[in-house]
PDB file of N, CA and C in Angstrom:
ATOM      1  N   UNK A   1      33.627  -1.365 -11.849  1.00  0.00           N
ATOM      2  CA  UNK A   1      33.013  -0.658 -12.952  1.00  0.00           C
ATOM      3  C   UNK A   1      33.985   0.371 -13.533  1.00  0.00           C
ATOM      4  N   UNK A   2      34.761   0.974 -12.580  1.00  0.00           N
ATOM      5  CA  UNK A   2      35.883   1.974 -12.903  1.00  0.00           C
ATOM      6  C   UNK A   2      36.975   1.392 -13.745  1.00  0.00           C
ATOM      7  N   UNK A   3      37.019   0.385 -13.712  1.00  0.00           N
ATOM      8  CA  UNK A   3      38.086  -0.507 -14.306  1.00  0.00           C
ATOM      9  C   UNK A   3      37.756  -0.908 -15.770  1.00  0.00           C
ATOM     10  N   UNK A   4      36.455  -0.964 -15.806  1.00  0.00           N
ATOM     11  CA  UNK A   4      35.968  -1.526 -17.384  1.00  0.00           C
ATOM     12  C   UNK A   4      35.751  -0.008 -17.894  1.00  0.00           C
ATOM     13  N   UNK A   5      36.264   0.871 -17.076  1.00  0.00           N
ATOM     14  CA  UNK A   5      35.682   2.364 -18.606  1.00  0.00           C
ATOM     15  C   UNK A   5      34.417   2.913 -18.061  1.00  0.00           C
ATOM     16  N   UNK A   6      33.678   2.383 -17.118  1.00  0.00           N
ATOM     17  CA  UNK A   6      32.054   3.493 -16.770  1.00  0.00           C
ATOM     18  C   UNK A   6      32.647   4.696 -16.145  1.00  0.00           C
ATOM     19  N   UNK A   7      31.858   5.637 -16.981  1.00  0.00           N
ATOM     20  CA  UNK A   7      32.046   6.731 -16.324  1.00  0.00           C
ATOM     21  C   UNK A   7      30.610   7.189 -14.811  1.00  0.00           C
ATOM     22  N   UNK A   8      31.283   7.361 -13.646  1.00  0.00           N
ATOM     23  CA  UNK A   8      30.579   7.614 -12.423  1.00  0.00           C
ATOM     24  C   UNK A   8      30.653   8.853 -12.154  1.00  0.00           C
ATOM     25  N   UNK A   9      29.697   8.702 -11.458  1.00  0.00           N
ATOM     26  CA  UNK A   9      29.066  10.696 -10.626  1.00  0.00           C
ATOM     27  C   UNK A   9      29.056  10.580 -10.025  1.00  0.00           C
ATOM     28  N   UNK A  10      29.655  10.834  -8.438  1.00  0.00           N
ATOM     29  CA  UNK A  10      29.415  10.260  -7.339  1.00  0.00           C
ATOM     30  C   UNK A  10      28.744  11.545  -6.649  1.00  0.00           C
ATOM     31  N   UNK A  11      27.760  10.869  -5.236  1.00  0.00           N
ATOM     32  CA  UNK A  11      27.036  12.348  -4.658  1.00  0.00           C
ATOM     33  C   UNK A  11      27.300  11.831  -3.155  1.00  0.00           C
ATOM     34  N   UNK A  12      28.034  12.671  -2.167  1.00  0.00           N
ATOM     35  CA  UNK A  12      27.983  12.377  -0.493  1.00  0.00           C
ATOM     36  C   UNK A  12      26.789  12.908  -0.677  1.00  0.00           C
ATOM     37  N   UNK A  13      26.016  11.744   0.091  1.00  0.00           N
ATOM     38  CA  UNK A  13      24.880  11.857   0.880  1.00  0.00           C
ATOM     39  C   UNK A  13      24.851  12.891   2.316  1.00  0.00           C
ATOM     40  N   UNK A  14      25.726  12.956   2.710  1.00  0.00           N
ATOM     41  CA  UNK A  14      25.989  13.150   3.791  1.00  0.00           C
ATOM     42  C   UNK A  14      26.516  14.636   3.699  1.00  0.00           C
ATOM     43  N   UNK A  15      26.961  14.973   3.059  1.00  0.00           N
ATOM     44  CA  UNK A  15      27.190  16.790   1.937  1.00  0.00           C
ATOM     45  C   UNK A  15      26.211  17.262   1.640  1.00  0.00           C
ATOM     46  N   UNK A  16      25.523  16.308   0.906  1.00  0.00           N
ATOM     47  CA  UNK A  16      24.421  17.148  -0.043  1.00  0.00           C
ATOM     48  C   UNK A  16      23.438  15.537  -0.194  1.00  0.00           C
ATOM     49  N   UNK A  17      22.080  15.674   0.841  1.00  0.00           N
ATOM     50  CA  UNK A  17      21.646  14.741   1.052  1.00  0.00           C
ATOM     51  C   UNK A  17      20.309  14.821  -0.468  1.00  0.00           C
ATOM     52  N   UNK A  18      19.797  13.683  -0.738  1.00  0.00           N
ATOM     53  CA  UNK A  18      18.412  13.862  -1.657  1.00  0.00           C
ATOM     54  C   UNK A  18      17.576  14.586  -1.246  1.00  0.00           C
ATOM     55  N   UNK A  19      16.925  15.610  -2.050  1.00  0.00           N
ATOM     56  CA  UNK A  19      15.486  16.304  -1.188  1.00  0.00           C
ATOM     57  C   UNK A  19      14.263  14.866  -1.201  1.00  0.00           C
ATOM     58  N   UNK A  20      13.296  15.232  -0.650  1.00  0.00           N
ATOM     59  CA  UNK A  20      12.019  14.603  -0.326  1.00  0.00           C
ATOM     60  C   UNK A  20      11.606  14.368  -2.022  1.00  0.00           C
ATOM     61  N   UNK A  21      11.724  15.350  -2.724  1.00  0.00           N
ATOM     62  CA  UNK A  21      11.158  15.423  -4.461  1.00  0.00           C
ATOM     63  C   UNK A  21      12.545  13.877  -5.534  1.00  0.00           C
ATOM     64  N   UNK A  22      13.543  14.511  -4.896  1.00  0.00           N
ATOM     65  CA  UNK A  22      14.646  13.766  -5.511  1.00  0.00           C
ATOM     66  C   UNK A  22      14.370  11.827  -4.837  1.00  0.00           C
ATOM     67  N   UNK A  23      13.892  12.232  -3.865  1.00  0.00           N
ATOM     68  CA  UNK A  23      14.033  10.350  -3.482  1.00  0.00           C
ATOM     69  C   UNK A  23      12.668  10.064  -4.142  1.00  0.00           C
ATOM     70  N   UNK A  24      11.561  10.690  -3.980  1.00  0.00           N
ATOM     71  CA  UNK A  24      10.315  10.380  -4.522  1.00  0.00           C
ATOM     72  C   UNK A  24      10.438  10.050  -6.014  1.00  0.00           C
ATOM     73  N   UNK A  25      11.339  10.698  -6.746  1.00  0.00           N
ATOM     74  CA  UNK A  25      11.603  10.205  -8.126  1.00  0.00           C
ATOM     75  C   UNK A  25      12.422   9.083  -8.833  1.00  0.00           C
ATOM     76  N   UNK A  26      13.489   9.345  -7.983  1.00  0.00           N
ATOM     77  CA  UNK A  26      14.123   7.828  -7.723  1.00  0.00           C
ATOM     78  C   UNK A  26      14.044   6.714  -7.405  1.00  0.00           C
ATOM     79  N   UNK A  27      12.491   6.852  -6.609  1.00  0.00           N
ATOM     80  CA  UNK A  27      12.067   5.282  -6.136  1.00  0.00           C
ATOM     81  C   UNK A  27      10.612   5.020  -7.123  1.00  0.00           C
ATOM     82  N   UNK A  28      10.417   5.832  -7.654  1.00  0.00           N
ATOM     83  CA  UNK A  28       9.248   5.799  -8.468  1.00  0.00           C
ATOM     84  C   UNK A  28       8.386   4.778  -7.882  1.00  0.00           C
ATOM     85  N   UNK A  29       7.851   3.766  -9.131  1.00  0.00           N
ATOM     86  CA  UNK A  29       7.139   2.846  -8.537  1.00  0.00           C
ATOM     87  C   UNK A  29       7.382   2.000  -7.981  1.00  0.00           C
ATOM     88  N   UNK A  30       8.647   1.742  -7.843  1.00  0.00           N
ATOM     89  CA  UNK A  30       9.647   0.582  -6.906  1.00  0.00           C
ATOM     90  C   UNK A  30       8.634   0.592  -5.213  1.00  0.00           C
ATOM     91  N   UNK A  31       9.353  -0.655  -4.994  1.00  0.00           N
ATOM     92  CA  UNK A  31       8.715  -0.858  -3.058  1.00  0.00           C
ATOM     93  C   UNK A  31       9.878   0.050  -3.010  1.00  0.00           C
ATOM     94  N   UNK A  32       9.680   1.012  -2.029  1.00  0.00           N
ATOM     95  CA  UNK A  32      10.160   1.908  -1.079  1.00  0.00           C
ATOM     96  C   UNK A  32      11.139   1.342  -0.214  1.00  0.00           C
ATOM     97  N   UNK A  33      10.465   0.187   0.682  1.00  0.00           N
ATOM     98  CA  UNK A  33      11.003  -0.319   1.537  1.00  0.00           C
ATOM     99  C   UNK A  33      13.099  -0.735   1.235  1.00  0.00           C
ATOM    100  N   UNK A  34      12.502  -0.852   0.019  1.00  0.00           N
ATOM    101  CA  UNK A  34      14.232  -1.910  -0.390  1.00  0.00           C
ATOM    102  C   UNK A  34      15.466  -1.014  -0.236  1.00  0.00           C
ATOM    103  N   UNK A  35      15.049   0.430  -0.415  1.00  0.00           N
ATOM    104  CA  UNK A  35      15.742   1.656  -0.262  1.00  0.00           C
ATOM    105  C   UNK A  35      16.505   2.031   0.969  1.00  0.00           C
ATOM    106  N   UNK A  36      15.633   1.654   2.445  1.00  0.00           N
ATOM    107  CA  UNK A  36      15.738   1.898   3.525  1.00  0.00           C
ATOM    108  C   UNK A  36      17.173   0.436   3.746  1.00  0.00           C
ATOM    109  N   UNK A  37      17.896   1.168   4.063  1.00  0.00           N
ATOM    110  CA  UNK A  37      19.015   0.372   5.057  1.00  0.00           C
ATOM    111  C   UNK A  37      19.132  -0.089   6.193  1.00  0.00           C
ATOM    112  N   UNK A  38      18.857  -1.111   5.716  1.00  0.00           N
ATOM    113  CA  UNK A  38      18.216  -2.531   7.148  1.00  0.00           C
ATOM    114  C   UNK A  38      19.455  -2.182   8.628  1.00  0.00           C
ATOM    115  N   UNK A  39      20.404  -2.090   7.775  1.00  0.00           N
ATOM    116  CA  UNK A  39      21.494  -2.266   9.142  1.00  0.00           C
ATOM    117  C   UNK A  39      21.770  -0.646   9.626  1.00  0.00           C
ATOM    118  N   UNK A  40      20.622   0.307   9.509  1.00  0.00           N
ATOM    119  CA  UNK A  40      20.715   1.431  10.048  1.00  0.00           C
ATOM    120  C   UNK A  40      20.187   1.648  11.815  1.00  0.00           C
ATOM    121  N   UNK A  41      20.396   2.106  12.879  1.00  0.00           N
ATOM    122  CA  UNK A  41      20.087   2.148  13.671  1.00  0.00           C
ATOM    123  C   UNK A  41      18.565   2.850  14.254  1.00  0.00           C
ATOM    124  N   UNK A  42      18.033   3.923  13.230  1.00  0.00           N
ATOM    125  CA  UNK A  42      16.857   4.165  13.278  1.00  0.00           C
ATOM    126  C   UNK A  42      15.772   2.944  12.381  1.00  0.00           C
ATOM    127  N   UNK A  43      16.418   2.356  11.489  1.00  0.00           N
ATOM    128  CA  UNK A  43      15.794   1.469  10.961  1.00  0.00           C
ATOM    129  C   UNK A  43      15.317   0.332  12.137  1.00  0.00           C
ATOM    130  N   UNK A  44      16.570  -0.090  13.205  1.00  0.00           N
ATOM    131  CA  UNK A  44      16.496  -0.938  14.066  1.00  0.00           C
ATOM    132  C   UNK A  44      15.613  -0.525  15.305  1.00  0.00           C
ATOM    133  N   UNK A  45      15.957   1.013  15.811  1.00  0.00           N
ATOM    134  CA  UNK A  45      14.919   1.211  16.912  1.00  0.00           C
ATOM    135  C   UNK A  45      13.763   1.578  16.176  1.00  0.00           C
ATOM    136  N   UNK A  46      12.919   1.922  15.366  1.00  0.00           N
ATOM    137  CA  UNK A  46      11.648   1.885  14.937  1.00  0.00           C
ATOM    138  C   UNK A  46      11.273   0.445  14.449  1.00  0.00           C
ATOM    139  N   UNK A  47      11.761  -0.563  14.591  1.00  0.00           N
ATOM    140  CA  UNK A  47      11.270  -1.765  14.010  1.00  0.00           C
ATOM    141  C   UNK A  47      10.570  -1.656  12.556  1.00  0.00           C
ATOM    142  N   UNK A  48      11.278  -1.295  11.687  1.00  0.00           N
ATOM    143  CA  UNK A  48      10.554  -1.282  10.877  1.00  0.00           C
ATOM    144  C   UNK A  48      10.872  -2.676   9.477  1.00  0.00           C
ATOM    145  N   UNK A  49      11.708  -3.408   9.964  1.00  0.00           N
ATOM    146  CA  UNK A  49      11.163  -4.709   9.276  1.00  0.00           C
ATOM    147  C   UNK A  49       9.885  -5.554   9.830  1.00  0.00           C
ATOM    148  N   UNK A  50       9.361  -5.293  11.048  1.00  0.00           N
ATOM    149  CA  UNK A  50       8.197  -5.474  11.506  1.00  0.00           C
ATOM    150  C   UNK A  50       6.889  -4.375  11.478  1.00  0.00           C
ATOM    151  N   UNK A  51       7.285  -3.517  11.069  1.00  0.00           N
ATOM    152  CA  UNK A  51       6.103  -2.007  10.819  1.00  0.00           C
ATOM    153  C   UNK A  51       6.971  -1.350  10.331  1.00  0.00           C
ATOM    154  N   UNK A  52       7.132  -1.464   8.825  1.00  0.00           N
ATOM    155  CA  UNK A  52       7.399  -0.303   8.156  1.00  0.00           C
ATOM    156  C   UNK A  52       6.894   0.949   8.191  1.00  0.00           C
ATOM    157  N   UNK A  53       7.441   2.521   7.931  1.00  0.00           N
ATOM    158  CA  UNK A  53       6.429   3.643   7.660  1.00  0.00           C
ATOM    159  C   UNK A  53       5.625   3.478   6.716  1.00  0.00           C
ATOM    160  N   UNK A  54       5.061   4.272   6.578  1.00  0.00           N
ATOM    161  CA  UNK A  54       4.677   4.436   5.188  1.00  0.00           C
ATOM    162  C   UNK A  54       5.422   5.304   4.090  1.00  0.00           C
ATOM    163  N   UNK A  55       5.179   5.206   3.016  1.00  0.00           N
ATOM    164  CA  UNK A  55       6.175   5.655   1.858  1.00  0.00           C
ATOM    165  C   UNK A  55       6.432   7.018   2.184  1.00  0.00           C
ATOM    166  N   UNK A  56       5.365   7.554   2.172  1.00  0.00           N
ATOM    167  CA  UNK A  56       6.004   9.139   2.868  1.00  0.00           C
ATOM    168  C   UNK A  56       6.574   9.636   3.793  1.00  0.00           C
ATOM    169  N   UNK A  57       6.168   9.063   4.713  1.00  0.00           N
ATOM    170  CA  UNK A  57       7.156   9.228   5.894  1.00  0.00           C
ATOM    171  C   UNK A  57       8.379   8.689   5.591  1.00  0.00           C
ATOM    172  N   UNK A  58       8.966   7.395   5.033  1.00  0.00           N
ATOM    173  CA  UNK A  58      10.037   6.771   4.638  1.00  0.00           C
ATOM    174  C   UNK A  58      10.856   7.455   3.903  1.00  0.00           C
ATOM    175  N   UNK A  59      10.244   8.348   2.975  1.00  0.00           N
ATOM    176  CA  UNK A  59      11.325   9.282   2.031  1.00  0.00           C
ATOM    177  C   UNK A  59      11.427  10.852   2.852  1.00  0.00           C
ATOM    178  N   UNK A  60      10.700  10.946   3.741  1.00  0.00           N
ATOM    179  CA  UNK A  60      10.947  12.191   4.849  1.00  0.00           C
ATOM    180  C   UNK A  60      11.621  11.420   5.719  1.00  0.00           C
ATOM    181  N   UNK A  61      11.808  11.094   6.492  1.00  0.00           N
ATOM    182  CA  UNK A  61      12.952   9.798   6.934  1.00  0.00           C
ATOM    183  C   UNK A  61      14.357  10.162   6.137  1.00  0.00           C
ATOM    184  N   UNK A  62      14.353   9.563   4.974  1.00  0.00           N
ATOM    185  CA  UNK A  62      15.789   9.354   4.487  1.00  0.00           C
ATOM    186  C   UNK A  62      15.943  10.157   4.253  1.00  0.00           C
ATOM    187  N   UNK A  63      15.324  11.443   3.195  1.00  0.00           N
ATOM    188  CA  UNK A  63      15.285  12.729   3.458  1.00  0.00           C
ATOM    189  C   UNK A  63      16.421  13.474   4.359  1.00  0.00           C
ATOM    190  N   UNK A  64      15.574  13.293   5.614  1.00  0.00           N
ATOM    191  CA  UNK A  64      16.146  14.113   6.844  1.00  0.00           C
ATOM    192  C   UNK A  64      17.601  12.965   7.324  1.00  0.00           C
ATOM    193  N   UNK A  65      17.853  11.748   7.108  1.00  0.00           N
ATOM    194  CA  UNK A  65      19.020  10.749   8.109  1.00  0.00           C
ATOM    195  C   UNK A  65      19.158  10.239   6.631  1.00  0.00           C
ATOM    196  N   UNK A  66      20.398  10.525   5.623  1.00  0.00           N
ATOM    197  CA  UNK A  66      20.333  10.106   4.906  1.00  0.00           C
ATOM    198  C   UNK A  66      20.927   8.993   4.408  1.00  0.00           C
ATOM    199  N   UNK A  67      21.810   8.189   6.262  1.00  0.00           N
ATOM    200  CA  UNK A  67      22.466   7.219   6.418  1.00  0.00           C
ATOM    201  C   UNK A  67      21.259   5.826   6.156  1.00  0.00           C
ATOM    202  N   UNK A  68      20.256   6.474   6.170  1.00  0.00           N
ATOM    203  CA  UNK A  68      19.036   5.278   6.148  1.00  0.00           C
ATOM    204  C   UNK A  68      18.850   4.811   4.544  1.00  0.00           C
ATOM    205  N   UNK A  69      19.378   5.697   3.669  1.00  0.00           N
ATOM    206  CA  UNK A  69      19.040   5.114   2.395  1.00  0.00           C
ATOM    207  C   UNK A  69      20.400   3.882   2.167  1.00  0.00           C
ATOM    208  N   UNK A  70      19.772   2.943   1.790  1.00  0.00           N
ATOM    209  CA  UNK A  70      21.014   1.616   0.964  1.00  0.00           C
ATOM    210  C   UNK A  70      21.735   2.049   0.308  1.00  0.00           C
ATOM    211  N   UNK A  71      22.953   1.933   0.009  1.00  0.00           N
ATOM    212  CA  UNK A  71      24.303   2.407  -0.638  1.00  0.00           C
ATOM    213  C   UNK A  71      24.950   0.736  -0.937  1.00  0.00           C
ATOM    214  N   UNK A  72      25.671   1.626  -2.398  1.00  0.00           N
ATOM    215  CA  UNK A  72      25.547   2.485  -2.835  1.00  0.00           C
ATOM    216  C   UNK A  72      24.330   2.382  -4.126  1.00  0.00           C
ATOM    217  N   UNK A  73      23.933   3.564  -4.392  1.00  0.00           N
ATOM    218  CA  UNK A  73      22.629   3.377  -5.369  1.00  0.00           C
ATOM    219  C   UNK A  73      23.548   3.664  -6.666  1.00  0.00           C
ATOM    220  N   UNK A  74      23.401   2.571  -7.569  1.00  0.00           N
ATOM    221  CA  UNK A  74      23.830   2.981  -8.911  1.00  0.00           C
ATOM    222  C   UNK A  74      23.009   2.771  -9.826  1.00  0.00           C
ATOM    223  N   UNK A  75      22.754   4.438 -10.846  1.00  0.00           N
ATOM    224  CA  UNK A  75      21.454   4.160 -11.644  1.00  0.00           C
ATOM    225  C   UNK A  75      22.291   4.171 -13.293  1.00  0.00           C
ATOM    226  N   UNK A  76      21.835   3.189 -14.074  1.00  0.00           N
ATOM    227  CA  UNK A  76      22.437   2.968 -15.073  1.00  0.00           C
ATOM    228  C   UNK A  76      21.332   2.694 -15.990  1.00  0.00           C
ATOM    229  N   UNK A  77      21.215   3.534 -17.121  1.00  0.00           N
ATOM    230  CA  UNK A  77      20.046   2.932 -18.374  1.00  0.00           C
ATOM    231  C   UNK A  77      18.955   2.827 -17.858  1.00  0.00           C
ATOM    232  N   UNK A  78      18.132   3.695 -17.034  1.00  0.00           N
ATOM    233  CA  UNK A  78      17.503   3.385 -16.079  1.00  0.00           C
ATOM    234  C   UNK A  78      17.009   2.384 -14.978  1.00  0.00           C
ATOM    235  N   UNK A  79      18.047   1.916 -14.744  1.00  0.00           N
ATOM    236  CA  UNK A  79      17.842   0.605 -13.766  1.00  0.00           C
ATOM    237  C   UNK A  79      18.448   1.128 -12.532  1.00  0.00           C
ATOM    238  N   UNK A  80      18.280   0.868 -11.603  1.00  0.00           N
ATOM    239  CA  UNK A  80      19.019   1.075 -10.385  1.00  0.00           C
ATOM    240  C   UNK A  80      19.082  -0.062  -9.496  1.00  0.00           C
ATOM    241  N   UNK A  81      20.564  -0.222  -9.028  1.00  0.00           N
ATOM    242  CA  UNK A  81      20.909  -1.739  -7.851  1.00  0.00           C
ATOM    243  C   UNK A  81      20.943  -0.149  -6.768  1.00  0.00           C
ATOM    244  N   UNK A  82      20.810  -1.180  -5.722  1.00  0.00           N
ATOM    245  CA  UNK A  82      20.924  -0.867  -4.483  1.00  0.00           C
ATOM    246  C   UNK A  82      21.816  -1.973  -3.844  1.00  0.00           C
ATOM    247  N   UNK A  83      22.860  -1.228  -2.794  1.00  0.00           N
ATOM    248  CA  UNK A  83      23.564  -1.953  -1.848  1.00  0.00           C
ATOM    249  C   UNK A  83      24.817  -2.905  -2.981  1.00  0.00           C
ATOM    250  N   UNK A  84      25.375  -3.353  -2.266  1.00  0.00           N
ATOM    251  CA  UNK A  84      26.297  -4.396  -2.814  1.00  0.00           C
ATOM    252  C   UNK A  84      25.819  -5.772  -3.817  1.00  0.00           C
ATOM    253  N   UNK A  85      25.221  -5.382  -4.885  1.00  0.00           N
ATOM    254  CA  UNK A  85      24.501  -6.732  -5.609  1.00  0.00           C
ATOM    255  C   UNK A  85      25.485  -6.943  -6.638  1.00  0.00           C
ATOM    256  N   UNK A  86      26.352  -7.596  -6.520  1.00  0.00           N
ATOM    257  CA  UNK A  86      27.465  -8.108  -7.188  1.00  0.00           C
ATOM    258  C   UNK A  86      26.648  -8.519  -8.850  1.00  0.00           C
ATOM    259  N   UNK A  87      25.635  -9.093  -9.007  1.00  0.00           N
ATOM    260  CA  UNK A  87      25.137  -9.274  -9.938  1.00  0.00           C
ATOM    261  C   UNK A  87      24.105  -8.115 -10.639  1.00  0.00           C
ATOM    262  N   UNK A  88      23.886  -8.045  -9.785  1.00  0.00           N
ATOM    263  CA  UNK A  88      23.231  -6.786 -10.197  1.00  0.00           C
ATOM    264  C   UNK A  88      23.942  -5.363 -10.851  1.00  0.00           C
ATOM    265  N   UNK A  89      25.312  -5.446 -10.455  1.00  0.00           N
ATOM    266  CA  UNK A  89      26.255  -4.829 -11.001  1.00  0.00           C
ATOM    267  C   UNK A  89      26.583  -4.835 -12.302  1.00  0.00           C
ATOM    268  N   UNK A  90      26.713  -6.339 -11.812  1.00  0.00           N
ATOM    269  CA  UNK A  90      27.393  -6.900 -13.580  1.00  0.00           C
ATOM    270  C   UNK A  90      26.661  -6.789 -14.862  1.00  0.00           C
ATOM    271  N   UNK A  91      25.224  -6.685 -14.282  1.00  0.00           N
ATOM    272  CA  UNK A  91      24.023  -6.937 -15.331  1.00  0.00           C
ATOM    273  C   UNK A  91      23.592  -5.183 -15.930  1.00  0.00           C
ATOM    274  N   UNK A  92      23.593  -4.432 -14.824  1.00  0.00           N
ATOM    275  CA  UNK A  92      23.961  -2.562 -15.552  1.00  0.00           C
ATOM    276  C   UNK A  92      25.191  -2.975 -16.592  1.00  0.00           C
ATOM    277  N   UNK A  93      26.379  -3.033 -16.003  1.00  0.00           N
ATOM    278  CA  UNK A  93      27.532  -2.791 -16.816  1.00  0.00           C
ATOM    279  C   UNK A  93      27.563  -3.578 -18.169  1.00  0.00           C
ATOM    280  N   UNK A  94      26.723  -4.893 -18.278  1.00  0.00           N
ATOM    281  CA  UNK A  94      26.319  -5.326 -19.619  1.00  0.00           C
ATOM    282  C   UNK A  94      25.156  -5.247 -20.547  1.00  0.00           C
ATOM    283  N   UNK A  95      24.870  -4.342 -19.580  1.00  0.00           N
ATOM    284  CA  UNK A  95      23.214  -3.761 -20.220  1.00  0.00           C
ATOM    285  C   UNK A  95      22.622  -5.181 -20.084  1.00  0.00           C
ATOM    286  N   UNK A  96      22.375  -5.745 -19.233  1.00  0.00           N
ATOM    287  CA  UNK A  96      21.897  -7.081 -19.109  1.00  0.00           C
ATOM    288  C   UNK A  96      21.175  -6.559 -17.963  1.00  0.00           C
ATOM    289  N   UNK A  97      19.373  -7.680 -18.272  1.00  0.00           N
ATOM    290  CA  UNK A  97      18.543  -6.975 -16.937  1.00  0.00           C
ATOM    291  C   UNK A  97      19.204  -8.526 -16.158  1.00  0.00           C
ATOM    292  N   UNK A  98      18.946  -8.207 -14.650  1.00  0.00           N
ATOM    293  CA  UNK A  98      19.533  -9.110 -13.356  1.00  0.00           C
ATOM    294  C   UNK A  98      18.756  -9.932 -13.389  1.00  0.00           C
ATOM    295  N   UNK A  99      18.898 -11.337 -13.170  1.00  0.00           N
ATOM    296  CA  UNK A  99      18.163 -12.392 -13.242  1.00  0.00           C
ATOM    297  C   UNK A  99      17.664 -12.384 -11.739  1.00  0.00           C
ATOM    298  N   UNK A 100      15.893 -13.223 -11.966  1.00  0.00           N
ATOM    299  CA  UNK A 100      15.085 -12.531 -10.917  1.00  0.00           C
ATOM    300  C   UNK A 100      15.541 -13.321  -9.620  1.00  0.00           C
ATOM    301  N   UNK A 101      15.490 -13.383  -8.199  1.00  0.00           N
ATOM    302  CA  UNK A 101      16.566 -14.084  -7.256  1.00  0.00           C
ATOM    303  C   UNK A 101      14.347 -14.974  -6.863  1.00  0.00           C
ATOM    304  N   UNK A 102      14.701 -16.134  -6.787  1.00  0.00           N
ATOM    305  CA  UNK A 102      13.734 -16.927  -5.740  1.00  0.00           C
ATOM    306  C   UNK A 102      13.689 -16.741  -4.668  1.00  0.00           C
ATOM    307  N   UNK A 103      12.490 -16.657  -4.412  1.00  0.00           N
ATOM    308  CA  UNK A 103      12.245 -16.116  -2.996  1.00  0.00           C
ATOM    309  C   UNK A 103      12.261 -17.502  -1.738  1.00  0.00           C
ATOM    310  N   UNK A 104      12.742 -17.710  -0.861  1.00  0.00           N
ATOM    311  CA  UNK A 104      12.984 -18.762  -0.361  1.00  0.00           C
ATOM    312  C   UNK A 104      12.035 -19.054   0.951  1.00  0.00           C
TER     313      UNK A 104
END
């Protein structure tokens, strides 16, 4: 994206983590869940691809371990990818919405 001219903001999580108000706005009406970073280790000992929290607890969660939120989050024109979505990339940077993936 740096290469085609977008200009980025970058924020360490890990410096200066989201408050509880800041993730609650960012995930708006989105599933919650997609936020949480599967390959996190509290993600793994709470089982929570088998019992998720609930949304509040989940953004007090990432909140407080802010290694649990998916990276990197890029919000563009109001859209936001999460994690490495190569297409999903491409489709911010062309103002193009991401074509929807089949569920298998």
């Amino acid at each position: 994206m740096l290469e085609q001219g977008a200009e980025l903001e970058f924020r360490d999580l890990g410096a200066e983590p989201l408050s509880e108000a800041e993730l609650d706005a960012l995930i708006g009406a989105q599933d919650y869940r997609k936020f949480l970073n599967t390959r996190n280790e509290l993600y793994r000992e709470r089982k929570m691809s088998q019992t998720p929290p609930s949304r509040a607890e989940a953004i007090r969660l990432m909140a407080r371990q802010p290694n649990l939120i998916r990276r990197p989050v890029v919000i563009a024109g109001g859209r936001i990818v999460l994690g490495y979505d190569e297409e999903g990339l491409r489709a911010i940077q062309g103002g193009r919405k991401p074509a929807r993936k089949r569920a298998r």
